[in-house]
C-alpha atoms as a PDB file:
ATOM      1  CA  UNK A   1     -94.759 -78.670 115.692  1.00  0.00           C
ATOM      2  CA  UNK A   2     -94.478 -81.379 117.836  1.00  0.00           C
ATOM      3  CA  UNK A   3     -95.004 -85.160 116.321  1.00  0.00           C
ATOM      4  CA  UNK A   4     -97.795 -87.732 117.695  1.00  0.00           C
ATOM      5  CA  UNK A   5     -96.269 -90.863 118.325  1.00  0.00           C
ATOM      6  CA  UNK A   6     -97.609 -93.764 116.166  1.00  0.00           C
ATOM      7  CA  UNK A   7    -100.247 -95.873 117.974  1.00  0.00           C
ATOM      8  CA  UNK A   8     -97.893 -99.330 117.530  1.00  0.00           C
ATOM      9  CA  UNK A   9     -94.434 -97.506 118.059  1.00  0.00           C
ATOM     10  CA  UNK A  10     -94.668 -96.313 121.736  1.00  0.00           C
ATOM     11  CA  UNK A  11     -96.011 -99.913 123.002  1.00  0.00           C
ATOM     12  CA  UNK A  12     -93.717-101.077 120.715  1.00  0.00           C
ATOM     13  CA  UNK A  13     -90.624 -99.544 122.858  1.00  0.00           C
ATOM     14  CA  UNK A  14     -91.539-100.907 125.580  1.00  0.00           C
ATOM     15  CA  UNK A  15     -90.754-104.801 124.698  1.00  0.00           C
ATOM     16  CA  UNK A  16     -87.146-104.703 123.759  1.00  0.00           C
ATOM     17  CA  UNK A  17     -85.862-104.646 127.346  1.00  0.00           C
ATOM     18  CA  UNK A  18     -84.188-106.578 129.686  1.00  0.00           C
ATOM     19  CA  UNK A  19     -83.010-106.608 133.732  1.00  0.00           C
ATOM     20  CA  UNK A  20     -81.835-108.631 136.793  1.00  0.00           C
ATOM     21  CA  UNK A  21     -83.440-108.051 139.965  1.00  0.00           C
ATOM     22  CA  UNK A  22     -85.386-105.461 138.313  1.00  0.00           C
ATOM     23  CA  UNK A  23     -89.402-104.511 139.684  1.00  0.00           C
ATOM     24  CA  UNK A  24     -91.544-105.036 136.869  1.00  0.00           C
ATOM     25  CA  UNK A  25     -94.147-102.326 136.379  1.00  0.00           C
ATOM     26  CA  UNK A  26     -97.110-103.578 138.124  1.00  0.00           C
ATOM     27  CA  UNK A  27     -99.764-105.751 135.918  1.00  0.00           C
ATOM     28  CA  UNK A  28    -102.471-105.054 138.381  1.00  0.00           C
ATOM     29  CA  UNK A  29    -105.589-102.511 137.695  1.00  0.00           C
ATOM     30  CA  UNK A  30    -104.084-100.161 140.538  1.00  0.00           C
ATOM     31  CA  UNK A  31    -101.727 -97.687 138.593  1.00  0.00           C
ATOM     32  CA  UNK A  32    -102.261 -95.127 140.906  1.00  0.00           C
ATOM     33  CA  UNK A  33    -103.611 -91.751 140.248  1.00  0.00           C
ATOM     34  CA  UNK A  34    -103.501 -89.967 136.384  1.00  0.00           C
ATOM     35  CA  UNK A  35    -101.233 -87.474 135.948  1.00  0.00           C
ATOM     36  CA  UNK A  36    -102.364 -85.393 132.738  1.00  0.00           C
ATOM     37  CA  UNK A  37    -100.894 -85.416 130.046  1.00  0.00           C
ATOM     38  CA  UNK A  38     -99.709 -81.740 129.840  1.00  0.00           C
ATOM     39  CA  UNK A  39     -98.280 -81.927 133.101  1.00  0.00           C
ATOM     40  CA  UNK A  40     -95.696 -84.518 131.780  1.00  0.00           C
ATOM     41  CA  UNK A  41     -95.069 -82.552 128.908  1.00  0.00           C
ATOM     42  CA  UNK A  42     -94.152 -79.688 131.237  1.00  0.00           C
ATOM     43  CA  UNK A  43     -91.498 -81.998 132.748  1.00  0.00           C
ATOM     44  CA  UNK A  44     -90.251 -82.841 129.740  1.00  0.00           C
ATOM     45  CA  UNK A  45     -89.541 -79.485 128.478  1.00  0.00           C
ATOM     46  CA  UNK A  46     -88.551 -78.200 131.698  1.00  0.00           C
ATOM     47  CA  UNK A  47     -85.415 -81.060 131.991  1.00  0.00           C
ATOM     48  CA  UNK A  48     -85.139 -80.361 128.287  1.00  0.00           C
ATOM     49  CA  UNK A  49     -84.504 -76.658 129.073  1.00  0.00           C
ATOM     50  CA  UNK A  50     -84.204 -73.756 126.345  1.00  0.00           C
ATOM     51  CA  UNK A  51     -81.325 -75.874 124.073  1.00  0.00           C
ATOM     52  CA  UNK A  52     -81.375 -74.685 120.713  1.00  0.00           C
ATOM     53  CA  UNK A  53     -80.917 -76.719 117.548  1.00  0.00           C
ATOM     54  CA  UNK A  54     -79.203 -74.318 115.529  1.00  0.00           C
ATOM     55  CA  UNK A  55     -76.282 -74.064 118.413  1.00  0.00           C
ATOM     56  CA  UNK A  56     -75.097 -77.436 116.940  1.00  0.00           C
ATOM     57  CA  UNK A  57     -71.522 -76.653 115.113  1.00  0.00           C
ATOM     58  CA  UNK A  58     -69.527 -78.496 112.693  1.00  0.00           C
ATOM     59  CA  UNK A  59     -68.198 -81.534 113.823  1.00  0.00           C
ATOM     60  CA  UNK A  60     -69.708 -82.064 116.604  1.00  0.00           C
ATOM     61  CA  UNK A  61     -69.856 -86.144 118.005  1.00  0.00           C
ATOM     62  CA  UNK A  62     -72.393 -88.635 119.566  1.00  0.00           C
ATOM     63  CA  UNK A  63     -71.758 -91.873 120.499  1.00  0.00           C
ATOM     64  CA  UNK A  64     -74.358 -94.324 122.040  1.00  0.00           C
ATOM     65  CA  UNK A  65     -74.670 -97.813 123.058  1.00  0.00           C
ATOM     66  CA  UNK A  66     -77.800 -99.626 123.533  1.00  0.00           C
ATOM     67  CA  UNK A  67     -77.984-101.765 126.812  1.00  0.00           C
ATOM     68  CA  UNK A  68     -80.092-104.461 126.900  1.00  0.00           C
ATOM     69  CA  UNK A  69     -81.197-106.871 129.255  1.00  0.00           C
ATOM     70  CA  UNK A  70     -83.830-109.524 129.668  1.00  0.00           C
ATOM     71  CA  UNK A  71     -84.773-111.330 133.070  1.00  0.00           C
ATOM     72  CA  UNK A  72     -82.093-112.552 134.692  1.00  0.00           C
ATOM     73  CA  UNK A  73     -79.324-113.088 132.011  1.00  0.00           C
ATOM     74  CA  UNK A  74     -76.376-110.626 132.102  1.00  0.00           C
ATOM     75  CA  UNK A  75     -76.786-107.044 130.221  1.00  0.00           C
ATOM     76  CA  UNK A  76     -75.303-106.681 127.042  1.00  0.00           C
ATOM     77  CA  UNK A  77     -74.824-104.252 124.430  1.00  0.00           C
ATOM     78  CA  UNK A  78     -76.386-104.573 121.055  1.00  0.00           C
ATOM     79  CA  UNK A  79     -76.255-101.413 119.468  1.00  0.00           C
ATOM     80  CA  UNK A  80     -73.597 -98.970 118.774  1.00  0.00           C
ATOM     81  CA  UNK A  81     -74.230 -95.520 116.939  1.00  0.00           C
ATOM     82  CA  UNK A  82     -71.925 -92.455 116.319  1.00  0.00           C
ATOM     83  CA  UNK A  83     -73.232 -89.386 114.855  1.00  0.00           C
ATOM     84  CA  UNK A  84     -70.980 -86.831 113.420  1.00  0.00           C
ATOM     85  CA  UNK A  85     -72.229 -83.559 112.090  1.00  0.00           C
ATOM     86  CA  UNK A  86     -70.132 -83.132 108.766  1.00  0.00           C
ATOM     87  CA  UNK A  87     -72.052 -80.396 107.142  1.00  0.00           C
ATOM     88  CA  UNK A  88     -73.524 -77.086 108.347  1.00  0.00           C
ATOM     89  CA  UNK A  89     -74.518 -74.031 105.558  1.00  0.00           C
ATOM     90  CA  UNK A  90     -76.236 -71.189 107.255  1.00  0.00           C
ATOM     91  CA  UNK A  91     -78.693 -69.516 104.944  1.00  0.00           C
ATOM     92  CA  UNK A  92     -80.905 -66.364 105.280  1.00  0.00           C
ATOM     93  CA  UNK A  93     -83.664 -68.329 107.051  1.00  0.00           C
ATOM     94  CA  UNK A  94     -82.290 -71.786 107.990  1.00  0.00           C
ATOM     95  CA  UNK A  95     -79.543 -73.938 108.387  1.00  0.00           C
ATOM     96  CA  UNK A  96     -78.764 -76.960 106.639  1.00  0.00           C
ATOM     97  CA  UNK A  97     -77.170 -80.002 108.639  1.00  0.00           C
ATOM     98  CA  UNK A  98     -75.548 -83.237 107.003  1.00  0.00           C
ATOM     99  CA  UNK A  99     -75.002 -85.902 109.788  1.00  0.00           C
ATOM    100  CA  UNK A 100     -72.828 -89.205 109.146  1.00  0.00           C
ATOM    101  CA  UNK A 101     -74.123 -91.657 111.175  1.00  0.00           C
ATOM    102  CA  UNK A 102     -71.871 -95.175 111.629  1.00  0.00           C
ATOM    103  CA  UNK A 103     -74.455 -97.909 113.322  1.00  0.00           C
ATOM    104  CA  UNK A 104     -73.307-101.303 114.091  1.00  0.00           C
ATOM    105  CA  UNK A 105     -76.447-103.706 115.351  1.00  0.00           C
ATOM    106  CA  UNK A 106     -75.939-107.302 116.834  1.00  0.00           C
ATOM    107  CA  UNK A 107     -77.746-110.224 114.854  1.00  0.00           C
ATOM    108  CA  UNK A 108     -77.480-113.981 116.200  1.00  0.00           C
ATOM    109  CA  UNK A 109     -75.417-113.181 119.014  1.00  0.00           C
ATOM    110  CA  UNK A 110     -72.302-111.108 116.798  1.00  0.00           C
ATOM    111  CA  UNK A 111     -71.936-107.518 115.671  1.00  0.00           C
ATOM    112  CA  UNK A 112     -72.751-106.848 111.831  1.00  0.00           C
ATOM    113  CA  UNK A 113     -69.925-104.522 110.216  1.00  0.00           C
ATOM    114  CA  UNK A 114     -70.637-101.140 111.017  1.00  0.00           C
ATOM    115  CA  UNK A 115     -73.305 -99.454 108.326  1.00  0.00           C
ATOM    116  CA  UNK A 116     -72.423 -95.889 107.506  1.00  0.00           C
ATOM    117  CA  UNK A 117     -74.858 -93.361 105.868  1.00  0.00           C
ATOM    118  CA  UNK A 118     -75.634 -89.625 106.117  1.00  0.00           C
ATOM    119  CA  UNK A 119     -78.992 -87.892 106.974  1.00  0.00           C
ATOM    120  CA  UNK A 120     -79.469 -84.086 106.067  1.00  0.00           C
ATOM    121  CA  UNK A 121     -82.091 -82.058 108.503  1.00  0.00           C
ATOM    122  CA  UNK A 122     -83.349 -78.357 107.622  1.00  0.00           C
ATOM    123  CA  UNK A 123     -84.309 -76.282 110.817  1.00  0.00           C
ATOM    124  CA  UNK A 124     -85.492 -72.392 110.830  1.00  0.00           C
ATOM    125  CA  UNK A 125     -83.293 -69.861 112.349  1.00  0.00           C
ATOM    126  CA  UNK A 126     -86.323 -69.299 114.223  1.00  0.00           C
ATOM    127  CA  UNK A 127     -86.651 -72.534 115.638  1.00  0.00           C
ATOM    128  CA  UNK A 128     -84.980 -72.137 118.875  1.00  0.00           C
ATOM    129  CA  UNK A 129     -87.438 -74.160 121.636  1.00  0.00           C
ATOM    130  CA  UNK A 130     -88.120 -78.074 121.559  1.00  0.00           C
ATOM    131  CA  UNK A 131     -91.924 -77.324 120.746  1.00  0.00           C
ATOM    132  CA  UNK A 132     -90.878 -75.503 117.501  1.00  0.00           C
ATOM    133  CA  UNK A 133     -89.043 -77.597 115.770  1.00  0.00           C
ATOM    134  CA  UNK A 134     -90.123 -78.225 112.247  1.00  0.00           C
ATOM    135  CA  UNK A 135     -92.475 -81.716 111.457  1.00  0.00           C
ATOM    136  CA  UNK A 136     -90.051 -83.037 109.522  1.00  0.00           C
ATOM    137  CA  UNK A 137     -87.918 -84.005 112.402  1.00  0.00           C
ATOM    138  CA  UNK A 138     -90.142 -86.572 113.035  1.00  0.00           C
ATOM    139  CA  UNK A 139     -88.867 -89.611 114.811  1.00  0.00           C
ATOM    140  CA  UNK A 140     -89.145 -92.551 112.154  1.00  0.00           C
ATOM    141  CA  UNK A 141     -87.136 -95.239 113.578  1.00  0.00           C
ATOM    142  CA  UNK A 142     -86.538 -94.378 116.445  1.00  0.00           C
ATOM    143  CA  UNK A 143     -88.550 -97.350 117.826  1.00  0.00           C
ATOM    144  CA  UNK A 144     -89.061-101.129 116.088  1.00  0.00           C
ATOM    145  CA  UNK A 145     -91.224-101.096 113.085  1.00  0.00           C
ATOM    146  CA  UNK A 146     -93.623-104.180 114.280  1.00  0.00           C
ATOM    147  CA  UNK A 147     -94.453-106.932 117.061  1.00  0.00           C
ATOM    148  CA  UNK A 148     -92.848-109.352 114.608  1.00  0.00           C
ATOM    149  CA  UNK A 149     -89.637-107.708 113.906  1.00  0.00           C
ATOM    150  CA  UNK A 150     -89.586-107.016 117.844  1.00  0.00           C
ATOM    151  CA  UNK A 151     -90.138-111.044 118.671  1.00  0.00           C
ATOM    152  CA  UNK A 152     -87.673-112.435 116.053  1.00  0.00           C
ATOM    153  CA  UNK A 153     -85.046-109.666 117.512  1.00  0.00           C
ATOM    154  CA  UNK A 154     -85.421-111.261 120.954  1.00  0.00           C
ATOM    155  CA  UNK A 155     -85.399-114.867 119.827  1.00  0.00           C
ATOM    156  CA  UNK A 156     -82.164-114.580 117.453  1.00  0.00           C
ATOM    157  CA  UNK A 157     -80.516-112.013 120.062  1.00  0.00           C
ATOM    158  CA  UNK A 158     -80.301-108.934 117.743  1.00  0.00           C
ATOM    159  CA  UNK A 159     -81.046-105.679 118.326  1.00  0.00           C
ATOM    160  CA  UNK A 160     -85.207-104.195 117.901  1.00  0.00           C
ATOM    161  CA  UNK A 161     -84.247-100.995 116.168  1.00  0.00           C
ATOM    162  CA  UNK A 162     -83.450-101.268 112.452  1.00  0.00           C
ATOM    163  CA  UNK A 163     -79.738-100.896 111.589  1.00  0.00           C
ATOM    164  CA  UNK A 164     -79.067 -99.082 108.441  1.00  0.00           C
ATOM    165  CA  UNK A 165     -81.284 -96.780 106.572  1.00  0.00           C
ATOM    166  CA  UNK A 166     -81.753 -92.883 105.906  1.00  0.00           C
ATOM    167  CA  UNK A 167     -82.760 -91.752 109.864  1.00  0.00           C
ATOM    168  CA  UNK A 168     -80.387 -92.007 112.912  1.00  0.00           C
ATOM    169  CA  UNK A 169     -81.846 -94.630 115.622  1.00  0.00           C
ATOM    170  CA  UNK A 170     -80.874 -92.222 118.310  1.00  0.00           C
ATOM    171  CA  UNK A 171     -81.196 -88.348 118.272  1.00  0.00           C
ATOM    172  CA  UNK A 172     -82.361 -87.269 120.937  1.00  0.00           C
ATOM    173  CA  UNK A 173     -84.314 -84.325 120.139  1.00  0.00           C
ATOM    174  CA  UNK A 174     -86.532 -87.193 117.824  1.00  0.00           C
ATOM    175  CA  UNK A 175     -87.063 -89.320 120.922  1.00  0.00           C
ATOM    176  CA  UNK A 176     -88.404 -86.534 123.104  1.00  0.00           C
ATOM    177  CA  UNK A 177     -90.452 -85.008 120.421  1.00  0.00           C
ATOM    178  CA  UNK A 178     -92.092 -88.303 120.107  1.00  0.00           C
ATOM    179  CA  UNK A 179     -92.474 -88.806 124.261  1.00  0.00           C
ATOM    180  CA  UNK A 180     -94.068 -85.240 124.208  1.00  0.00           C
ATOM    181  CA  UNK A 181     -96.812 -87.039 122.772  1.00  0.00           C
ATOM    182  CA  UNK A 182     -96.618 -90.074 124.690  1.00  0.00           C
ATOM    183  CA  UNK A 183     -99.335 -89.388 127.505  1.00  0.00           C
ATOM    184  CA  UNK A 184    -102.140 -87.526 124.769  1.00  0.00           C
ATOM    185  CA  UNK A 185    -105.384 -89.695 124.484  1.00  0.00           C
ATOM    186  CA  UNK A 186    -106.083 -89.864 120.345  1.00  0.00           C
ATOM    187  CA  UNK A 187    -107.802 -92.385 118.178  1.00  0.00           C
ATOM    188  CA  UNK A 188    -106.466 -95.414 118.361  1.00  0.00           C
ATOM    189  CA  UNK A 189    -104.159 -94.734 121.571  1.00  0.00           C
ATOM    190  CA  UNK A 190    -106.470 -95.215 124.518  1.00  0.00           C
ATOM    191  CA  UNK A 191    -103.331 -94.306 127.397  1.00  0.00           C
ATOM    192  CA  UNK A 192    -103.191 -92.852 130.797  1.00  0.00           C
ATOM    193  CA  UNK A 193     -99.904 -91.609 132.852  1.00  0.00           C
ATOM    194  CA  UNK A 194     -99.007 -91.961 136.077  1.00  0.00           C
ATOM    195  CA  UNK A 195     -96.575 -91.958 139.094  1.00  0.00           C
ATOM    196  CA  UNK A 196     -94.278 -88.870 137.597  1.00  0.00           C
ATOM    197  CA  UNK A 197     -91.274 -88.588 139.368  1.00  0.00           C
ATOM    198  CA  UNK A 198     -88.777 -85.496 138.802  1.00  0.00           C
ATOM    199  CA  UNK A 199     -85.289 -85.933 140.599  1.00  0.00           C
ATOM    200  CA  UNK A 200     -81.802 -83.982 139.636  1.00  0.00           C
ATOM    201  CA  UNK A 201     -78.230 -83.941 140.878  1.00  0.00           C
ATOM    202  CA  UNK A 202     -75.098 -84.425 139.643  1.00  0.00           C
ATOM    203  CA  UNK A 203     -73.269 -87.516 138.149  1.00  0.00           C
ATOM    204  CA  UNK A 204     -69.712 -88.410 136.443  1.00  0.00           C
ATOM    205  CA  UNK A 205     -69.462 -87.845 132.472  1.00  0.00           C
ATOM    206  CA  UNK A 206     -69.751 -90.247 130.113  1.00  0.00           C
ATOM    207  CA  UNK A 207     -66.776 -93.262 129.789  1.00  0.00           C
ATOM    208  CA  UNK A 208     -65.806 -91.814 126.525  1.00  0.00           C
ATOM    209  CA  UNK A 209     -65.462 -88.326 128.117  1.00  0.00           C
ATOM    210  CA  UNK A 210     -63.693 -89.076 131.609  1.00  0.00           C
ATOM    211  CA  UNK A 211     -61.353 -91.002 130.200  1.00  0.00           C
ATOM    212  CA  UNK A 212     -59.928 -87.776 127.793  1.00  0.00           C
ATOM    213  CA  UNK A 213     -56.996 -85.862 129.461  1.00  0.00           C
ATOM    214  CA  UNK A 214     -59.291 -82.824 130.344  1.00  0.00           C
ATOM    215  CA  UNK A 215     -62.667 -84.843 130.755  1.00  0.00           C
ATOM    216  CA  UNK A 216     -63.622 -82.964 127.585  1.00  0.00           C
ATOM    217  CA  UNK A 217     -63.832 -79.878 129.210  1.00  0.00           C
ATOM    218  CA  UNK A 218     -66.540 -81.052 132.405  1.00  0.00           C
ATOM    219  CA  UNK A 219     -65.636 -79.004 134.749  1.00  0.00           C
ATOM    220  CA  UNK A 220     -64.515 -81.922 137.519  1.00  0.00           C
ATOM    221  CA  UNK A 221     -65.884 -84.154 135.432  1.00  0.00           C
ATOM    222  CA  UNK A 222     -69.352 -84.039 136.505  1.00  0.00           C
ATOM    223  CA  UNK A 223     -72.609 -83.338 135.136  1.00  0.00           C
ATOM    224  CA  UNK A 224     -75.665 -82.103 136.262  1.00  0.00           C
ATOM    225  CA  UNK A 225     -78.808 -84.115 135.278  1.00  0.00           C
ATOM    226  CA  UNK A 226     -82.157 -84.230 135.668  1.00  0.00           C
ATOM    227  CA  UNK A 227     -84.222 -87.472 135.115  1.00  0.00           C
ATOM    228  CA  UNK A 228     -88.244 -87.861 134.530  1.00  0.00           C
ATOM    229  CA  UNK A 229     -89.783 -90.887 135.180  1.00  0.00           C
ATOM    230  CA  UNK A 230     -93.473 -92.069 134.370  1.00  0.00           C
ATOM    231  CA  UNK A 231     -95.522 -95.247 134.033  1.00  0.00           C
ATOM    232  CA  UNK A 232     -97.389 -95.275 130.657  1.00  0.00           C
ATOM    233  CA  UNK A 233    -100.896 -97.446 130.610  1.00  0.00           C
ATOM    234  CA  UNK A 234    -102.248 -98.079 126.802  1.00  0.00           C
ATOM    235  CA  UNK A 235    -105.093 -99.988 125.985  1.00  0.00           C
ATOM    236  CA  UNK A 236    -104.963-101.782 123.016  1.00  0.00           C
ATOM    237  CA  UNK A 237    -107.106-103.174 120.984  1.00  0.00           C
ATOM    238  CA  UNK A 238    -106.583-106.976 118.384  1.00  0.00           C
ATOM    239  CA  UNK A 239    -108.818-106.692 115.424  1.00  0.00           C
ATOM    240  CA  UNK A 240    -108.181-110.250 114.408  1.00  0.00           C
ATOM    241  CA  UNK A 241    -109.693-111.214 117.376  1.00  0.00           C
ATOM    242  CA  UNK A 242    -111.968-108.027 118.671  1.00  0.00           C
ATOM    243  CA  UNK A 243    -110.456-108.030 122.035  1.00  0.00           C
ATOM    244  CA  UNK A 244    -108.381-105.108 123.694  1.00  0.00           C
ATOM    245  CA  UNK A 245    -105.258-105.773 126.333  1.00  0.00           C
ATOM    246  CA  UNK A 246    -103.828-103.639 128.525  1.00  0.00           C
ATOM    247  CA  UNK A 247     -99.720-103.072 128.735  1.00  0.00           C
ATOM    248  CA  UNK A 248     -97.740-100.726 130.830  1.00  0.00           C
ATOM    249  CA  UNK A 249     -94.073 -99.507 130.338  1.00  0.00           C
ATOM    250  CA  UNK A 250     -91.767 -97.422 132.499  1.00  0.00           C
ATOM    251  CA  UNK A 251     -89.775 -94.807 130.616  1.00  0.00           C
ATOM    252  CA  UNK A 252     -87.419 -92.949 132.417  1.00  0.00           C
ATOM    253  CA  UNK A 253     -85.025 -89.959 130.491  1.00  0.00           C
ATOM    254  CA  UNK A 254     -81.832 -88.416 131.901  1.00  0.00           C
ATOM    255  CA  UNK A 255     -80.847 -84.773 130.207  1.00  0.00           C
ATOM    256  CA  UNK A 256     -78.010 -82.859 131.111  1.00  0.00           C
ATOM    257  CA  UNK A 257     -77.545 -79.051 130.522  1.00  0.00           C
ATOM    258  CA  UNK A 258     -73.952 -79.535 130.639  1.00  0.00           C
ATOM    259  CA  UNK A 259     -73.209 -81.320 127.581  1.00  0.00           C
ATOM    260  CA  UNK A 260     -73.651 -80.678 123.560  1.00  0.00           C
ATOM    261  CA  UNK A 261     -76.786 -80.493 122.243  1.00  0.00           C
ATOM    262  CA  UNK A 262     -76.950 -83.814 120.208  1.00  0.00           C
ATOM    263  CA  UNK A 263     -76.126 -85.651 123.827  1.00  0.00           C
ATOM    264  CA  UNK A 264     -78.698 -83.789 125.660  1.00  0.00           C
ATOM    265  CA  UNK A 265     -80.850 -86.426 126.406  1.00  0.00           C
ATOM    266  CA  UNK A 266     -78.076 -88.535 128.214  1.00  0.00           C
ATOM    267  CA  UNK A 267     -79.813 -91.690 129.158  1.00  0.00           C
ATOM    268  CA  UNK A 268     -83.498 -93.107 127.612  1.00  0.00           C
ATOM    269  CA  UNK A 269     -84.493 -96.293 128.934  1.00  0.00           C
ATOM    270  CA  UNK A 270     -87.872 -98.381 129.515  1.00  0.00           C
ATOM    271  CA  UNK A 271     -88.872-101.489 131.579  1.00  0.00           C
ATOM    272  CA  UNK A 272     -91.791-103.490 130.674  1.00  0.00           C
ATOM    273  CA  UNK A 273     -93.098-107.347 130.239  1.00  0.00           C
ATOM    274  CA  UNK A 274     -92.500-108.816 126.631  1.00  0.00           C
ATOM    275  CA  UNK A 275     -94.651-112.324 126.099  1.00  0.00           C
ATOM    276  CA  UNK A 276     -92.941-115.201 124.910  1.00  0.00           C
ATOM    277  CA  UNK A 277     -94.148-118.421 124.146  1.00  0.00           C
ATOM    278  CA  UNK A 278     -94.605-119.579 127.285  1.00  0.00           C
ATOM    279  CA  UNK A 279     -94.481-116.689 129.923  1.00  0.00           C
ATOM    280  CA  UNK A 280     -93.703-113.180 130.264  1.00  0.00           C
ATOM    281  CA  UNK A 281     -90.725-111.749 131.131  1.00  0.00           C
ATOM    282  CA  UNK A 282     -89.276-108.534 131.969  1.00  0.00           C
ATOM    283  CA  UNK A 283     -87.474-106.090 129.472  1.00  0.00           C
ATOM    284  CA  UNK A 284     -85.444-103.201 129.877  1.00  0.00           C
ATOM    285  CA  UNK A 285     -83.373-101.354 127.362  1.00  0.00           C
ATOM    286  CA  UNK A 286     -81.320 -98.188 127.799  1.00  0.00           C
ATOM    287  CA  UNK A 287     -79.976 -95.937 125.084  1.00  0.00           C
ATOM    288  CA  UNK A 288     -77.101 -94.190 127.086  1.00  0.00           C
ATOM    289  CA  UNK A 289     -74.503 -91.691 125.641  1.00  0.00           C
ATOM    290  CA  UNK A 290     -71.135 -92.946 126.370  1.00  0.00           C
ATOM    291  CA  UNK A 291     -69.037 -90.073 124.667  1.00  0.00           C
ATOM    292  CA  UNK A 292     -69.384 -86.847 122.983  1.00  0.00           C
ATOM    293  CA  UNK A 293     -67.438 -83.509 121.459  1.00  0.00           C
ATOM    294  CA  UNK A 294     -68.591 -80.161 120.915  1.00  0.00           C
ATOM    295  CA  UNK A 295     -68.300 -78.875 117.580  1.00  0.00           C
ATOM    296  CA  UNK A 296     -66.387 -75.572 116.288  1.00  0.00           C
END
């Protein structure tokens, strides 16, 4: 079953971004027309394609880095995250997965030492599409925890997503599970889509990956991608103060066919306005995989 994001994590992801020269998503009241909701989870799955979790093999490697980049200043990395997959036991009617996961967030402008822990995930033999995998892949940190933790990130230049833990901050099957959901009206989340845009082609492999004697096995060191894009409206509403405000992000997600399945989702960034004390300014972050090996 497919996870509803929670109401203050999606709005959350939005403000932990940065870019130069970058169009802001528009503040005014003209988003253009809605595009439902199921017709962006269509998208989704479509790019996503019919990748299976239980094709994932011993050993197989993800490596991210988070880009980030506020107004003007220069783009910088703040978080780095490899995930290996160092256990796999096939039983009768699931398989059992052990991942190590080695994160290493920024904090006041330097890298903490790299915090390793391991994260075990059960999935059904049966599970085999995106919209059947089991609740209890449910994305828990895959986005900042509150507006505080997301304001004292930006003003002592660490990274939003919490470092450490029990739950990778980037597998990618988590993140779209949780966009599925991104678009659906529900208590609480008062949110509209719009301006869906659905592009493909091809593009060079990862750093990590080119730069291996035989690209990894990329066939001329290309892959194929296709990238959905949408502008997400959410009404929101301040109890302290009984007054709602309106913010809009721009998420856009790269997935490539061509690559393993814990690197699927290739690129996941979003754009939005983050208030300071003073102003707004524009945010963009982008989770992008920079290397990757299949397992055996």
């Amino acid at each position: 079953m497919i996870q509803r994001p929670k109401t203050a994590l999606l709005l959350l992801s939005l403000l932990i971004a940065c870019t130069s020269c970058l169009k802001p998503p528009s503040l005014s009241d003209d988003n253009g027309p809605v595009v439902p909701a199921d017709q962006v989870q269509k998208a989704i799955l479509a790019a996503w394609g019919n990748a299976d979790f239980n094709s994932i093999r011993l050993n197989e490697f993800l490596y991210i880095e988070q880009d980030q980049k506020i107004a003007t200043l220069d783009p910088k990395v703040v978080y780095k995250e490899a995930t290996q997959v160092i256990g796999r036991v096939e039983n009768a009617d699931n398989i059992d997965y052990k991942f190590l996961i080695r994160a290493q967030a920024m904090e006041n402008g330097n890298f903490k030492p790299v915090t390793a822990f391991e994260n075990d995930i059960t999935v059904p033999k049966t599970s085999a599409t995106l919209a059947e995998m089991p609740t209890s892949l449910e994305a828990k940190a895959v986005f900042p925890n509150s507006l505080e933790a997301l304001q004292k990130s930006m003003a002592d230049g660490s990274v939003g997503l919490r470092s450490g833990g029990t739950q990778s901050q980037f597998l990618g099957v988590l993140t779209v599970q949780n966009m599925l959901m991104a678009c659906v009206k529900d208590k609480g989340w008062d949110v509209t889509c719009h301006n869906l845009q659905i592009s493909e082609g091809k593009r060079p492999a990862p750093t990590g990956v080119s730069s291996k004697p035989d690209c990894g096995g990329i066939q001329n060191c290309e892959i194929r991608y296709k990238k959905i894009s949408f502008d997400l409206v959410v009404n929101l509403a301040d109890e302290s103060t009984n007054t709602t405000h309106t913010e809009k992000v721009n998420y856009e997600l790269v997935f490539s066919p061509d690559v393993p399945y814990l690197s699927r989702l290739v690129d996941f960034c979003y754009l939005g306005m983050v208030p300071t004390a003073s102003q707004k300014v524009i945010v963009k972050i982008c989770n992008k995989v920079q290397s990757f090996e299949a397992g055996q």
